[in-house]
Structure formats: structure tokens, C-alpha cells
Protein backbone atom coordinates (compact mmCIF):
# COMPACT_ATOMS: atom_id res chain seq x y z
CA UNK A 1 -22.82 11.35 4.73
CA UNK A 2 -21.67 7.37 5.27
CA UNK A 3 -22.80 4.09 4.24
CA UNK A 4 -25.53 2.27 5.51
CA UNK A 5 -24.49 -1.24 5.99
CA UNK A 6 -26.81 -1.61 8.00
CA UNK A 7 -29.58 -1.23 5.47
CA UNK A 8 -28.12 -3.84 3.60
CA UNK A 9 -27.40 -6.32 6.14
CA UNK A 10 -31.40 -6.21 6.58
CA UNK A 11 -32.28 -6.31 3.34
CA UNK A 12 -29.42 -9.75 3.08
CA UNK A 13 -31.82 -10.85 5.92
CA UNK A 14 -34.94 -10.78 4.76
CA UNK A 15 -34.45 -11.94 1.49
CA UNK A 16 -32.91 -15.36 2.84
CA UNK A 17 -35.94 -15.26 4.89
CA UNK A 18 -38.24 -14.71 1.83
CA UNK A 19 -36.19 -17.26 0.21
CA UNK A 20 -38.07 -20.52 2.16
CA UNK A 21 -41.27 -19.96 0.55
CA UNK A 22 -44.70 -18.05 0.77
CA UNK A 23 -45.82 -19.99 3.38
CA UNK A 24 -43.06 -18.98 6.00
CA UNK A 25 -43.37 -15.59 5.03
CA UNK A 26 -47.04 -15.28 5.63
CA UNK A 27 -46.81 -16.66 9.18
CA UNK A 28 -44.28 -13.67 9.85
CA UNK A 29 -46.51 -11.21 7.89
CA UNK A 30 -49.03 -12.09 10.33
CA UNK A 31 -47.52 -11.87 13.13
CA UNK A 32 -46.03 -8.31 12.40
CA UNK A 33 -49.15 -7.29 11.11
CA UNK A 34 -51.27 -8.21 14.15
CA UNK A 35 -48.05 -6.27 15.88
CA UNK A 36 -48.15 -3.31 14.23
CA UNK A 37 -51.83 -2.69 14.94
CA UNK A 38 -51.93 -3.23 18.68
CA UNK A 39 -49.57 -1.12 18.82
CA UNK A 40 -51.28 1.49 16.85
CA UNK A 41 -53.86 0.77 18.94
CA UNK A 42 -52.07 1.35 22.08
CA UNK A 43 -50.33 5.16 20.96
CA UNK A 44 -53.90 6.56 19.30
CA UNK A 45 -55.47 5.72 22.46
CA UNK A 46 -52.80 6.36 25.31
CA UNK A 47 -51.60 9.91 23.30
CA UNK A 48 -56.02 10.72 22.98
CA UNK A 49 -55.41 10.47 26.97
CA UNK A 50 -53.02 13.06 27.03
CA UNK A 51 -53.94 15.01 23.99
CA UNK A 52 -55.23 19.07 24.21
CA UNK A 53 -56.90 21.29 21.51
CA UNK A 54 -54.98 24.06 22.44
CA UNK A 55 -52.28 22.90 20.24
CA UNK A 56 -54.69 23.21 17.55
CA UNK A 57 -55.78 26.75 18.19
CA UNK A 58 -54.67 29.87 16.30
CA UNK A 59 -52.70 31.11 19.03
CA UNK A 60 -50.20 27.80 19.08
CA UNK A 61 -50.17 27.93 15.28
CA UNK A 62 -53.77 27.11 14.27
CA UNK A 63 -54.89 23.47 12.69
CA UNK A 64 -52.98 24.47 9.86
CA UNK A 65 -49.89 26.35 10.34
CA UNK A 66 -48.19 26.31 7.29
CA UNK A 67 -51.26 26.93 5.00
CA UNK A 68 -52.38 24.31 2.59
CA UNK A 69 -49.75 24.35 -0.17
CA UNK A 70 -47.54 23.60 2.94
CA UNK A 71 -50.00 20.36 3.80
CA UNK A 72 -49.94 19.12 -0.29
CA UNK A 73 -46.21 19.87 -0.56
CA UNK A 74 -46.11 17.34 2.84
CA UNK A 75 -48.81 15.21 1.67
CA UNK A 76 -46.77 14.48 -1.78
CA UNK A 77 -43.88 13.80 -0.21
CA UNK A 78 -45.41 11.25 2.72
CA UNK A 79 -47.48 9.32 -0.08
CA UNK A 80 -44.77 6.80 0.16
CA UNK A 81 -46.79 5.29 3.00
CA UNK A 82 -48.73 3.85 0.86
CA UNK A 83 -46.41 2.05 -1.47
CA UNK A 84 -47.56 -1.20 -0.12
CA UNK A 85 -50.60 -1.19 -1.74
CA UNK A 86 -49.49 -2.78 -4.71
CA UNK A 87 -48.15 -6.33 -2.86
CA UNK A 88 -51.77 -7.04 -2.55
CA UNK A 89 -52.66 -7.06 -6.32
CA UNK A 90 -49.06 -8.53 -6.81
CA UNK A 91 -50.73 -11.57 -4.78
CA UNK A 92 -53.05 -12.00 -7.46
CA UNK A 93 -51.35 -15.26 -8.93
CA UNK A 94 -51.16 -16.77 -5.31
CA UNK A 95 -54.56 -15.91 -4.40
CA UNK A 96 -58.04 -18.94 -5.14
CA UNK A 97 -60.07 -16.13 -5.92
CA UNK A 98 -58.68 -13.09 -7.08
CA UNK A 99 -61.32 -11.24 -8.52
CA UNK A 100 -63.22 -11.43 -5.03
CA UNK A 101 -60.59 -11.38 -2.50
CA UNK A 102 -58.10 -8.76 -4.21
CA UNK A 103 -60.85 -5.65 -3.98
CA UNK A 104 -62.23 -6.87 -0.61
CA UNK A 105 -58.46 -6.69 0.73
CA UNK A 106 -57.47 -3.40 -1.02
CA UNK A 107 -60.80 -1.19 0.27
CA UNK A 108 -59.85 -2.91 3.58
CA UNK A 109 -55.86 -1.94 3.97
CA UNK A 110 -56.70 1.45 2.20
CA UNK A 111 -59.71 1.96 4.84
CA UNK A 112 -57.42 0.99 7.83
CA UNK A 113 -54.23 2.42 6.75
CA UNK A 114 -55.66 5.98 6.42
CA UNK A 115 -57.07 5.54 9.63
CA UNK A 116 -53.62 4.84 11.57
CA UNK A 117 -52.46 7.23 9.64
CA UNK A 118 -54.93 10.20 10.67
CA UNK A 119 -55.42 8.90 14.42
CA UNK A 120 -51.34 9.09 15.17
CA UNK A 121 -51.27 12.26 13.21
CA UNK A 122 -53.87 13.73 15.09
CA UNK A 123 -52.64 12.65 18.83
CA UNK A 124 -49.20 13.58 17.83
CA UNK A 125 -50.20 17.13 17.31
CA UNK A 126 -52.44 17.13 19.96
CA UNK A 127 -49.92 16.00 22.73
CA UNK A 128 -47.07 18.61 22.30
CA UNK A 129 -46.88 21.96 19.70
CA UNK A 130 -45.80 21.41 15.77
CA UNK A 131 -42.76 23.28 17.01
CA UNK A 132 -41.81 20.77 19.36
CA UNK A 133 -42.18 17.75 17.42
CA UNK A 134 -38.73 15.84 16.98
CA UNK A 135 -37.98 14.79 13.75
CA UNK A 136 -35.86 11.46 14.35
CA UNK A 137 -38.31 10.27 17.45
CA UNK A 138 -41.58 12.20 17.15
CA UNK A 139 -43.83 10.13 19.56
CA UNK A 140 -41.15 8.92 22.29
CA UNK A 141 -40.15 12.83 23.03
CA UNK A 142 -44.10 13.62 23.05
CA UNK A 143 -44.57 11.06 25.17
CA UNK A 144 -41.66 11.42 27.24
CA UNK A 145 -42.89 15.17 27.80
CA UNK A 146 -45.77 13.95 29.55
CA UNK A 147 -43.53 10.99 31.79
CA UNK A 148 -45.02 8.47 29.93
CA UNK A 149 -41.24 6.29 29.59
CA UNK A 150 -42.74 2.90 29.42
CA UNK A 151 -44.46 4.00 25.40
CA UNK A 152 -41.10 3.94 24.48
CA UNK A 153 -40.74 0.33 24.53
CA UNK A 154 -44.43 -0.09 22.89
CA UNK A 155 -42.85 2.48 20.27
CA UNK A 156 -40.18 0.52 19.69
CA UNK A 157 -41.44 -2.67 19.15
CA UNK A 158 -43.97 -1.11 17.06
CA UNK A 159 -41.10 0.14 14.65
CA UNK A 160 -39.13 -2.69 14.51
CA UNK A 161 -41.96 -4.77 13.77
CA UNK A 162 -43.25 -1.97 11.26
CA UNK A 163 -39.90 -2.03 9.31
CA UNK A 164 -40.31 -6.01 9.16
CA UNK A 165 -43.56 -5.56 8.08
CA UNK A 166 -42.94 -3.36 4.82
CA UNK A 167 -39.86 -5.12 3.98
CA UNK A 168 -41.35 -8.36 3.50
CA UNK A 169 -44.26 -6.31 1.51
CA UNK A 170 -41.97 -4.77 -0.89
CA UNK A 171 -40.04 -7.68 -1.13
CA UNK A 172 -42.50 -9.94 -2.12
CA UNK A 173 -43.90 -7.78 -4.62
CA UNK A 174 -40.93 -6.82 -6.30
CA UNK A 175 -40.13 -10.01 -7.24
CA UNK A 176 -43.85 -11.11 -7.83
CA UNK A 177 -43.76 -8.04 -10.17
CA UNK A 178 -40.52 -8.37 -11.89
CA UNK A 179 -41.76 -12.14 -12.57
CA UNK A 180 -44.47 -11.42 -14.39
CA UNK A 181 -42.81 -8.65 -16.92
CA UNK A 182 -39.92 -11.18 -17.16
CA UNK A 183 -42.66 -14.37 -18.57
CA UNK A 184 -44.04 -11.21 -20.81
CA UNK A 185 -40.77 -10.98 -22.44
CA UNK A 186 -40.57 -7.35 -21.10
CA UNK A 187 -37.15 -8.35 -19.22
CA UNK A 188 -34.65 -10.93 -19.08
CA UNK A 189 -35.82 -14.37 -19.71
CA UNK A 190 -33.96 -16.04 -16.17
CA UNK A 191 -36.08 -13.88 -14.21
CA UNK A 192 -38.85 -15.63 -15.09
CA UNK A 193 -37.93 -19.03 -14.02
CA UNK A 194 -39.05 -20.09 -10.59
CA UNK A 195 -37.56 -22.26 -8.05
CA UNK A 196 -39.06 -26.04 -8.19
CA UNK A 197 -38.76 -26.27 -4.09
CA UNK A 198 -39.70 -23.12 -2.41
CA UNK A 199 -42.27 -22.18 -5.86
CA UNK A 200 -40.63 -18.63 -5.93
CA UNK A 201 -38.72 -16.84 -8.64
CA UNK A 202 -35.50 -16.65 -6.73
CA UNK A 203 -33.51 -14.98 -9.83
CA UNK A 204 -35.92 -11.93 -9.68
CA UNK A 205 -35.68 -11.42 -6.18
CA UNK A 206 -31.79 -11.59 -5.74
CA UNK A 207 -31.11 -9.72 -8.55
CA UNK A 208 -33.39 -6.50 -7.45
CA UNK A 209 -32.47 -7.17 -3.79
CA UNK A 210 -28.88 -6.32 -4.75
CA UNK A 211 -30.22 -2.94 -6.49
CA UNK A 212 -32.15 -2.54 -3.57
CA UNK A 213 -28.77 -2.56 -1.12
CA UNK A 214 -26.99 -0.12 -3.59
CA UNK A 215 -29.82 2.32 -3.55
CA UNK A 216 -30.14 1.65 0.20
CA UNK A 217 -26.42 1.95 0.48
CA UNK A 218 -25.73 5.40 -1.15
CA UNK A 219 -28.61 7.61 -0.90
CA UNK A 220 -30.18 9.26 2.39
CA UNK A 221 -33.74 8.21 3.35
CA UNK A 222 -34.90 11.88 2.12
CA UNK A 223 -34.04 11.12 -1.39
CA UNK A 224 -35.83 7.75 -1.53
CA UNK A 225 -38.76 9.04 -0.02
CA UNK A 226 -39.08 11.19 -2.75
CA UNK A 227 -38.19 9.04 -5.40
CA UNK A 228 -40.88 6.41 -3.80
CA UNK A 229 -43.29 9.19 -3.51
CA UNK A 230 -43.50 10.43 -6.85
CA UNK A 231 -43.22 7.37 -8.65
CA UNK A 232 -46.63 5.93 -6.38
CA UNK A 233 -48.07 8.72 -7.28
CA UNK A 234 -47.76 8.51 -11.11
CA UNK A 235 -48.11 4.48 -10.78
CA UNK A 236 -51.77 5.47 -9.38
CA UNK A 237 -52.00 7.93 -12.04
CA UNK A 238 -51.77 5.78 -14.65
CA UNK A 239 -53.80 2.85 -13.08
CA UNK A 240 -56.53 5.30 -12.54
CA UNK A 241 -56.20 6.04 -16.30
CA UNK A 242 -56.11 2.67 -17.36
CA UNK A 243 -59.36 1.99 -15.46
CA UNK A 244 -61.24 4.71 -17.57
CA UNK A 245 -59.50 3.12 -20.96
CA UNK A 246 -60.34 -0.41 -20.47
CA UNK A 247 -64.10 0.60 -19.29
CA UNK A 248 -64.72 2.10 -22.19
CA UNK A 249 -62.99 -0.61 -24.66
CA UNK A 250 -65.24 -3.50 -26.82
CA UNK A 251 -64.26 -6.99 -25.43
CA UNK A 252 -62.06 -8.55 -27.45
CA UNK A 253 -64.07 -11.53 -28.50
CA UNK A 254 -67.45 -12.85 -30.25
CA UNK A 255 -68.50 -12.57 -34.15
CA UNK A 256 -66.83 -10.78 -36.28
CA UNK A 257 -69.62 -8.16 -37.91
CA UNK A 258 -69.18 -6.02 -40.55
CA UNK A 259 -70.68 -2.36 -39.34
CA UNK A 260 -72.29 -1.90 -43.37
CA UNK A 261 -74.54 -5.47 -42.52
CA UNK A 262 -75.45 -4.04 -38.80
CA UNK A 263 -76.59 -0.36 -40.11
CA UNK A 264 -80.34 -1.59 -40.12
CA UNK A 265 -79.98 -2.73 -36.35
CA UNK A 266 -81.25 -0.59 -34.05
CA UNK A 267 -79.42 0.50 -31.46
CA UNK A 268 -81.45 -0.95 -28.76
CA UNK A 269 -81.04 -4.48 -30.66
CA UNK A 270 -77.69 -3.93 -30.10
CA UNK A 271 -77.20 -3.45 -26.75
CA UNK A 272 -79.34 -6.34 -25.62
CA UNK A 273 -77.96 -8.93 -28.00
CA UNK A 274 -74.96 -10.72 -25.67
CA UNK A 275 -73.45 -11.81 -28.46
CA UNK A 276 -72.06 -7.75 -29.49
CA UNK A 277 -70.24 -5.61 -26.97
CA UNK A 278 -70.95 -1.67 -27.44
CA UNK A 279 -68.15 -0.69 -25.08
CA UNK A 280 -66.42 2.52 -26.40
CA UNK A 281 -69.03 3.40 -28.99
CA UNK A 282 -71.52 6.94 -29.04
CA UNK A 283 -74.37 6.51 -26.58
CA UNK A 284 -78.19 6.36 -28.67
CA UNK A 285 -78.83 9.87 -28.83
CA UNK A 286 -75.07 10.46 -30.39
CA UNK A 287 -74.62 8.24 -32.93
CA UNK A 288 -75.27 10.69 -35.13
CA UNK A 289 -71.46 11.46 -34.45
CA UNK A 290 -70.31 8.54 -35.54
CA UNK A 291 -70.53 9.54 -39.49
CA UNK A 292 -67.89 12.06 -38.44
CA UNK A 293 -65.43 10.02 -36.83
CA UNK A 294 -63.69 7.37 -38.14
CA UNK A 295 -61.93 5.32 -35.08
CA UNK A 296 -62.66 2.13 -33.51
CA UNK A 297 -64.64 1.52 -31.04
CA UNK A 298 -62.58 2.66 -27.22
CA UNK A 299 -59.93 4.70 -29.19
CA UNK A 300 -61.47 8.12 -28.95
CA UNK A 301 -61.95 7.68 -25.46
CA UNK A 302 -58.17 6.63 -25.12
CA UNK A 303 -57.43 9.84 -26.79
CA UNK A 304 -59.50 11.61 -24.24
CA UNK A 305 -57.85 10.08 -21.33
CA UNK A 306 -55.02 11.34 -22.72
CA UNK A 307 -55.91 15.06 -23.38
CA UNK A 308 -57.58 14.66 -20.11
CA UNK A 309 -54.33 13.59 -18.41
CA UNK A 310 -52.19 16.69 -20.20
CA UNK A 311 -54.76 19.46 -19.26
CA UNK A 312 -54.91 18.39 -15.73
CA UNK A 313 -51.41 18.25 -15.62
CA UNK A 314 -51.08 22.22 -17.39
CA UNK A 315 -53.70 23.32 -14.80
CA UNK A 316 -51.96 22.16 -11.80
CA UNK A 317 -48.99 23.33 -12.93
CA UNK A 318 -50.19 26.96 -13.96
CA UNK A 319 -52.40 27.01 -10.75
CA UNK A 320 -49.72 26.62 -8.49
CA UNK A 321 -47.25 29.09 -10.06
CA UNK A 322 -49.16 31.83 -11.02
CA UNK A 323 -51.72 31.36 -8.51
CA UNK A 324 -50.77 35.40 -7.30
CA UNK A 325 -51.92 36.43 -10.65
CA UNK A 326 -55.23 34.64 -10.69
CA UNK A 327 -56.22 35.27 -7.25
CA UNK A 328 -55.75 39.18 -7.87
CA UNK A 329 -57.44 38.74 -11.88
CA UNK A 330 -54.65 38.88 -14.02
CA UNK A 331 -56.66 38.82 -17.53
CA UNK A 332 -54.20 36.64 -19.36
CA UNK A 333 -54.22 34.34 -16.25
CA UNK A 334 -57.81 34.56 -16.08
CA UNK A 335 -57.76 33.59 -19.82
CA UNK A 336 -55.18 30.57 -19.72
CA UNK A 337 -57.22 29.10 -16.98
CA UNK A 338 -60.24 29.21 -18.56
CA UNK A 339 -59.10 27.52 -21.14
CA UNK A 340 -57.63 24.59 -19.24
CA UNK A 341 -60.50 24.11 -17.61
CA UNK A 342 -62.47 23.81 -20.57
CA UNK A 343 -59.93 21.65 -22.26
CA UNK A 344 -60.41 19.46 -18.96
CA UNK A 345 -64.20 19.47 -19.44
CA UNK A 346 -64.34 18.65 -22.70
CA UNK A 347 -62.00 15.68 -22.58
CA UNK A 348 -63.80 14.34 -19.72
CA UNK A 349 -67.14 14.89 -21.52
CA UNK A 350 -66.75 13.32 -24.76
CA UNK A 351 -65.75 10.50 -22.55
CA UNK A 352 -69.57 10.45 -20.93
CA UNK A 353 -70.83 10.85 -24.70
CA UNK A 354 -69.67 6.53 -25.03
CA UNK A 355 -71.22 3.41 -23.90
CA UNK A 356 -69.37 1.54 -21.23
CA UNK A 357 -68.18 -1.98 -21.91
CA UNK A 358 -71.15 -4.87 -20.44
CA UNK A 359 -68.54 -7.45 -19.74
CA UNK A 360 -69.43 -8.88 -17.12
CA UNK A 361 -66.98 -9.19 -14.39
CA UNK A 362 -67.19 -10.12 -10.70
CA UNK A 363 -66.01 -6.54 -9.63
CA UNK A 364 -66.05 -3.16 -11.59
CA UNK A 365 -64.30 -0.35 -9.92
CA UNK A 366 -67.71 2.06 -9.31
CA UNK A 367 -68.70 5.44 -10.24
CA UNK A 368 -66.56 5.17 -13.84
CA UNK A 369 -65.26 7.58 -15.09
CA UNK A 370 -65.96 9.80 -12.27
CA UNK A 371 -64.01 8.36 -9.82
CA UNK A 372 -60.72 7.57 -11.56
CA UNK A 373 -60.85 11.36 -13.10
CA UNK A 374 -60.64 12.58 -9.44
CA UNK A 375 -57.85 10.64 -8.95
CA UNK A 376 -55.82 11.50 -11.21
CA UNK A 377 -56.42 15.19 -10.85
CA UNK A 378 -55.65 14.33 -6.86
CA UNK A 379 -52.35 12.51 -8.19
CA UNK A 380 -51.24 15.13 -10.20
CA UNK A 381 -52.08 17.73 -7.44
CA UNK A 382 -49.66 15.65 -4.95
CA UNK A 383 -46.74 15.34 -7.86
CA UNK A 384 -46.69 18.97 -8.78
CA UNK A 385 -46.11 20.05 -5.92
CA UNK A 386 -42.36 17.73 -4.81
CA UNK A 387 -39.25 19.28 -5.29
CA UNK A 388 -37.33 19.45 -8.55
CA UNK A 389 -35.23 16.90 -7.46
CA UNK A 390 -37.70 14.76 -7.18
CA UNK A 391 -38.66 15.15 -10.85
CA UNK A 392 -35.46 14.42 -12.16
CA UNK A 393 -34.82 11.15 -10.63
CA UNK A 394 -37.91 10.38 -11.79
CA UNK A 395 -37.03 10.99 -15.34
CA UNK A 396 -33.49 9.15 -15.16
CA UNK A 397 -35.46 6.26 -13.64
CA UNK A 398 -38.12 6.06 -16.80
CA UNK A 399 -35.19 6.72 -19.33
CA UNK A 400 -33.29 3.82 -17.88
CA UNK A 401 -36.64 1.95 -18.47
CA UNK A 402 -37.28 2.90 -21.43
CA UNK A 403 -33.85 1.93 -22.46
CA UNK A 404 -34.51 -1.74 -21.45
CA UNK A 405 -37.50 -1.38 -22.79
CA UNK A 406 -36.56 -0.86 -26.24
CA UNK A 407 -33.44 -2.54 -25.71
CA UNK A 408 -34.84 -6.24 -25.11
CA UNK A 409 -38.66 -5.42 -24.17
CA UNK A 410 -39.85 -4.52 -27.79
CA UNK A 411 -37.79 -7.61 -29.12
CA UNK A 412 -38.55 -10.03 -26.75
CA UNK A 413 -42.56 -9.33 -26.23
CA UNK A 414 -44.87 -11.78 -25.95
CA UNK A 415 -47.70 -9.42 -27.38
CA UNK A 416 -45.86 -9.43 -30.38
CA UNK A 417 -47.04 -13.13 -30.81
CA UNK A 418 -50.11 -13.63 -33.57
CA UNK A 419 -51.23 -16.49 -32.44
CA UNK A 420 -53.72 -18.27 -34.73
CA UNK A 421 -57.09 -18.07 -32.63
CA UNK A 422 -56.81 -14.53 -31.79
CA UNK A 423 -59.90 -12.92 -31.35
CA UNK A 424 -60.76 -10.11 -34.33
CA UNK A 425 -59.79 -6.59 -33.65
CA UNK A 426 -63.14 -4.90 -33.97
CA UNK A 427 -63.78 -2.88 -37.21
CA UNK A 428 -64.12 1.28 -37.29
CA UNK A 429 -67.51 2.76 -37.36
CA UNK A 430 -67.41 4.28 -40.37
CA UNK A 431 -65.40 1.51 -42.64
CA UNK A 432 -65.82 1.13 -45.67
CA UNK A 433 -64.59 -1.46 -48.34
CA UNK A 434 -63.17 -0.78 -51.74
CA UNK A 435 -65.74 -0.02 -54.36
CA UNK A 436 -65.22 -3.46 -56.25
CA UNK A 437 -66.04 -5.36 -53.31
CA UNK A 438 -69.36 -3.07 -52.36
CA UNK A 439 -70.70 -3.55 -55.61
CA UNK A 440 -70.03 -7.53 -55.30
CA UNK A 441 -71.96 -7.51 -52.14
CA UNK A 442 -74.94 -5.25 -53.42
CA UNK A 443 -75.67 -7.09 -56.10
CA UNK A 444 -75.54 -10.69 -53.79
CA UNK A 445 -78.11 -8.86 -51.68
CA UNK A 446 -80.23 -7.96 -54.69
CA UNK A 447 -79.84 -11.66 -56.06
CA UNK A 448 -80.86 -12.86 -52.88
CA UNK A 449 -84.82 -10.23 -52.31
CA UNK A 450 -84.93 -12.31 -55.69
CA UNK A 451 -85.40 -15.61 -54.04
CA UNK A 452 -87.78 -16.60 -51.44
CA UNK A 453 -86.41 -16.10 -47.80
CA UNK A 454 -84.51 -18.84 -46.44
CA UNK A 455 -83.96 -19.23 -42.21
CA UNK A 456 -80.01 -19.40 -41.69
CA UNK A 457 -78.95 -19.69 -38.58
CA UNK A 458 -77.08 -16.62 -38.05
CA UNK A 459 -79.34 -14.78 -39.29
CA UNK A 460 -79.63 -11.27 -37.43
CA UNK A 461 -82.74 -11.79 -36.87
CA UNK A 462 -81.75 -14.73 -34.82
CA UNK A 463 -78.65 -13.27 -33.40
CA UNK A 464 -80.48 -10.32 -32.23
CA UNK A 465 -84.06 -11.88 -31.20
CA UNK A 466 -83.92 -15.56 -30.83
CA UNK A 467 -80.45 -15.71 -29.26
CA UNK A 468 -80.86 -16.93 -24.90
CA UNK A 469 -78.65 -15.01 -22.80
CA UNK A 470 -75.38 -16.24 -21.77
CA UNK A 471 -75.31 -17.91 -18.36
């Protein structure tokens, strides 16, 4: 309806704020984090003091009035509340010990977040009907129904300081974002280069903080909720996929051994030699399977992810608009889910059928691939149910990606680098070598039972017995 200068004359603010250097900005990010949770504080427990069940009882509406397809639709849409979730692994560069302090701090703002969350949803709706709930100032008006004036100062205050708050969040992890595809090659080359004083890519963050004012400067706060929501949503999606693929993928370095010398080694050998990663190959009792398939190890599992990803997808999508004719037994609805679901269950078998990478790292995401499967059927839950709209900017935004992408991105790409001690790509199960160069090696091996046995040092019998495990 009009222009929101004033959006962008905050956003001009904070980013000559930012500007100074990560050590300014965490002293404010403290102080409007420590803020924003008295004040939480302050609403859960002054509206608990005014709060009544009635307002949760079927005859004001019930718990849930408008049924739970109402809540996900909601739910999708309000998942932009978490959007600041990713400034904390954006931190990672900044951070002494990353691999320690970055899961410690994400279970931590997840844990307290959804808490804040639930408590002032559940006062809210406790201290005056659904009905009467004011969109633009929700908690003054309930609180102003009970005489309570003063909580609108403590509301106040709490929003400013909130606003400051996620601001400097996505602000800082924009750029700390936008940094790191820029040194990949995946955009332009001066976003990359960071600011000898203040140690902060200053390129990256004016340039996107001028996007940010357009966007901020044209379109309603409705339209990029739902273009934040739906793009967290499939961000998540795809981390949570990511998680399964890199679980189940050999690590990338160690000996390069050819799978016909290795045939004799037992599978038990195998796994406790530290020296071989098994990481994306058939469990013990499967390798049987292995004669059939002829991938490397980790890419049938990718492939599962993937069919995993499209069924779940299909199901929600079927579920939710034909849901009439299942719940009254349709037979072709009856039939269609069936078999999604068992297109679901098979992906996400075959992907318990493979051994799990033994890296060793300081911090594994648990319960693999259990936990990330939920997730991304929850995700894809949330997404199918936003409006049309919704999807659409979402697919001019990943066009316009994908047009830099291949634009510059392909071109440009670090990845693309061979540089000359790259570790091996591992070999397939089942490879085999031209017949000329079998027959060379047969007859070697022959010529060798000829002569007496000689102890070599890499041996397999010393890679696989007399090896000492890696600190």
C-alpha cells in the first residue's frame, strides 16, 4: 500500500553499526539478548497470573479451534521464527572451537526458543478468547483487558529490543554466508575480500543490505513471512538430507585399495582396520548384494535420500488433497497411498541395509538416519501446506539462483580445482579391470606362491592385524 522507509532507514542503521566490527556487535547482541528474555520472562509469568482455561474449553472454541490442518497451515507460515538459527553455524569461522561450541549453542537456542515460543502462546490464549486476539498488538490489548497498562511499556521495550536483536542476527549471517560462497567461487570474487580494520567482509554486507531495503521497501510483511518461511523450511530440508548423505559416505582419505586384492578380507577385518573406512557400503549379512550393484561406496544411499525426499513429498501432497477420499476408502486412493508409503519405506530401508561412516568426529548428529528422516517428512508437512504464492516466489528465487549459478558459479568454482594431493575417489564394489590387465596381475600372483614368502610392509596382513590404532 506505501513504502516503508522506515524499514530501510533501520536496516541503513544497523549495518553502519555492524560495520565497526564483531566485537561491538556482540556487546549489543548481548545486551538485547539478555533484554529480550527478561522480558519474556516478565509476560509468561505476569499473563500465567491472569490466564483461565475456560478459553481453552470447547464451549469458547476448544484448544484447537480451527482443527489441525488450520494449526500446520499456521505453523508453516510462523516457521520464520526460527530463521535465526543459521547465524549460529554462520559463526563457525569466528568461533575457537567450533565443533564443540556450535552444537552446544544450537540444542540450547532451539531448546529456549521453543520454549518462549509455547509459554507466550499459551498465556496469550489463556488471557482473552482466539476471537479477541488483535492482530497488530496481541499482548498489549490482552493485557490492557485485564488493566494491566504498565505491560505495555515492558512490551514495548521487549519489541524494540527483539527487532534489534534479529536484525543484527540476520545481518551478520548474511554476510558471513555470502562470504564464504563468494571465496568458493560460487559468487562474485569482491565479495570475498574482507576489510583489513574492522576483519569483516564489508562488500558482502552492503551489497545484500541494499537488496535487503528493496525487498523491505516494496513488499508487505505477509509476503516476506512467507517467502522466509518456506525457504527455512526447505533450507532444513535439505540440511537434514545432507546429514543422512554424508553419514553414510567413505572418508575421503587413506590407501588407495583395489576391491579384487581385498575380496579375501573378511568383513570383520575390515571394519576394525583404521586404516579403511566402510561408510556407505552393505552391512555383513548383505554383502551378498553387492555382486548386484555396481556403485561406489555412499552413492546408493544418496540415491535413496533422494527417492526418499520425492515420496515424502508425493505423500504429503496426495494426503492433504485427497484426504476426503482416503478417510471414506476410496480404492484408488487407498491404492496410491499404499504405494507411497511403501516407496517411503523402502528408500528409507535400503538406507539401514549400509554401514555408517567411523570417522571420528567430536559431534555426530544422533539417532542417524532416524532422526533427519523425521525431519524432513516434518519439513515437507509444514511446506505443503503455505499458500501458492508462497511456492512461486520460491521458485523465482531458486531460478534467479540458479541463473548465477550457472552463470559465474559453475565457471568460477573452486571444486573444480584438481589439485595434486587430492585424496583418491574410492573405487566401485564390483570393478573390474580390462581383461589384459587381470591376466597381468594373475599371473604376478602365481609367480609370486612360486617364491618363498617375503614380509612387506604393507602387507594386508599387516595393515589389517599388526597395524596400532590411530590416536
Amino acid at each position: 500500500e506505501h513504502l516503508d522507509f522506515f524499514a530501510v532507514g533501520i536496516l541503513l542503521l544497523f549495518a553502519a553499526y555492524l560495520s565497526f566490527g564483531i566485537r561491538l556487535t556482540s556487546y549489543l547482541t548481548n545486551v538485547v539478548s539478555v533484554v529480550n528474555f527478561l522480558v519474556i520472562i516478565i509476560i509468561i509469568g505476569a499473563g500465567s497470573y491472569y490466564s483461565d482455561t475456560k478459553h481453552w474449553s470447547a464451549e469458547e472454541g476448544g484448544f484447537v479451534p480451527y482443527g489441525w490442518s488450520g494449526t500446520l497451515a499456521a505453523s508453516a507460515s510462523c516457521f520464520y521464527a526460527f530463521v535465526g538459527l543459521s547465524a549460529i553455524a554462520a559463526a563457525g569461522e569466528e568461533t575457537k572451537d567450533p565443533q564443540k561450541t556450535i552444537p552446544k549453542a544450537t540444542t540450547i537456542v532451539i531448546s529456549v526458543a521453543t520454549l518462549g515460543y509455547v509459554g507466550a502462546s499459551a498465556v496469550l490464549t489463556l488471557m482473552v478468547n482466539y476471537k479477541d486476539i488483535v492482530d497488530e498488538s496481541g499482548f498489549p490489548q490482552a493485557f490492557a483487558a485485564h488493566g494491566v497498562e504498565w505491560a505495555k511499556v515492558i512490551i514495548v521495550i521487549g519489541a524494540v529490543s527483539g527487532m534489534a536483536g534479529t536484525m543484527i542476527g540476520s545481518l551478520f549471517s548474511l554476510t558471513r554466508i555470502i562470504y564464504v560462497m563468494a571465496d568458493d567461487g560460487l559468487l562474485f570474487t569482491f565479495c570475498s575480500k574482507v576489510n583489513v580494520t574492522t576483519k569483516i567482509p564489508l562488500n558482502s554486507m552492503y551489497v545484500f543490505t541494499v537488496i535487503s531495503m528493496v525487498m523491505a521497501l516494496t513488499l508487505d510483511i505477509s509476503s516476506l513471512v512467507e517467502i522466509l518461511s518456506i525457504g527455512t523450511l526447505f533450507a532444513y530440508m535439505i540440511v537434514s538430507a545432507s546429514v543422512i548423505i554424508l553419514r553414510y559416505r567413505p572418508k575421503q582419505t587413506g590407501l588407495r585399495l583395489d576391491i579384487h586384492e581385498l575380496s579375501s578380507i573378511s568383513e570383520a577385518s575390515v571394519v576394525k582396520s583404521p586404516l579403511m573406512d566402510t561408510g556407505g557400503q552393505f552391512k555383513e549379512h548383505f554383502r551378498k548384494l553387492r555382486s548386484y550393484i555396481n556403485l561406489c561406496p555412499g552413492r546408493l544411499t544418496t540415491y535413496c535420500v533422494v527417492s526418499y525426499v520425492i515420496s515424502c513429498f508425493f505423500l504429503c501432497v496426495f494426503t492433504k488433497t485427497s484426504f476426503w477420499y482416503i478417510s471414506h476408502g476410496s480404492w484408488w486412493a487407498v491404492l496410491i497411498l499404499t504405494v507411497l508409503l511403501l516407496c517411503v519405506i523402502i528408500s528409507f530401508g535400503v538406507i539401514l541395509l549400509h554401514q555408517q561412516s567411523n570417522q571420528h568426529l567430536r559431534y555426530k548428529v544422533p539417532l542417524v538416519p532416524l532422526l533427519p528422516a523425521i525431519s524432513i517428512l516434518m519439513n515437507l508437512i509444514l511446506v505443503v501446506n503455505l499458500q501458492m504464492a508462497s511456492w512461486i516466489r520460491m521458485l523465482f528465487w531458486l531460478s534467479l539462483g540458479l541463473s548465477i549459478y550457472l552463470a559465474y558459479g559453475v565457471e568460477h568454482s573452486k571444486l573444480d580445482v584438481i589439485e595434486t594431493n587430492e585424496p583418491p575417489k574410492p573405487r566401485p564394489w564390483s570393478f573390474s579391470d580390462s581383461a589384459s590387465s587381470f591376466d597381468a596381475r594373475r599371473k604376478a600372483g602365481a609367480a609370486m606362491r612360486t617364491k618363498p614368502p617375503v614380509s612387506t610392509t604393507l602387507s594386508r596382513e599387516f595393515l589389517f592385524t599388526n597395524v596400532d590404532p590411530l590416536p
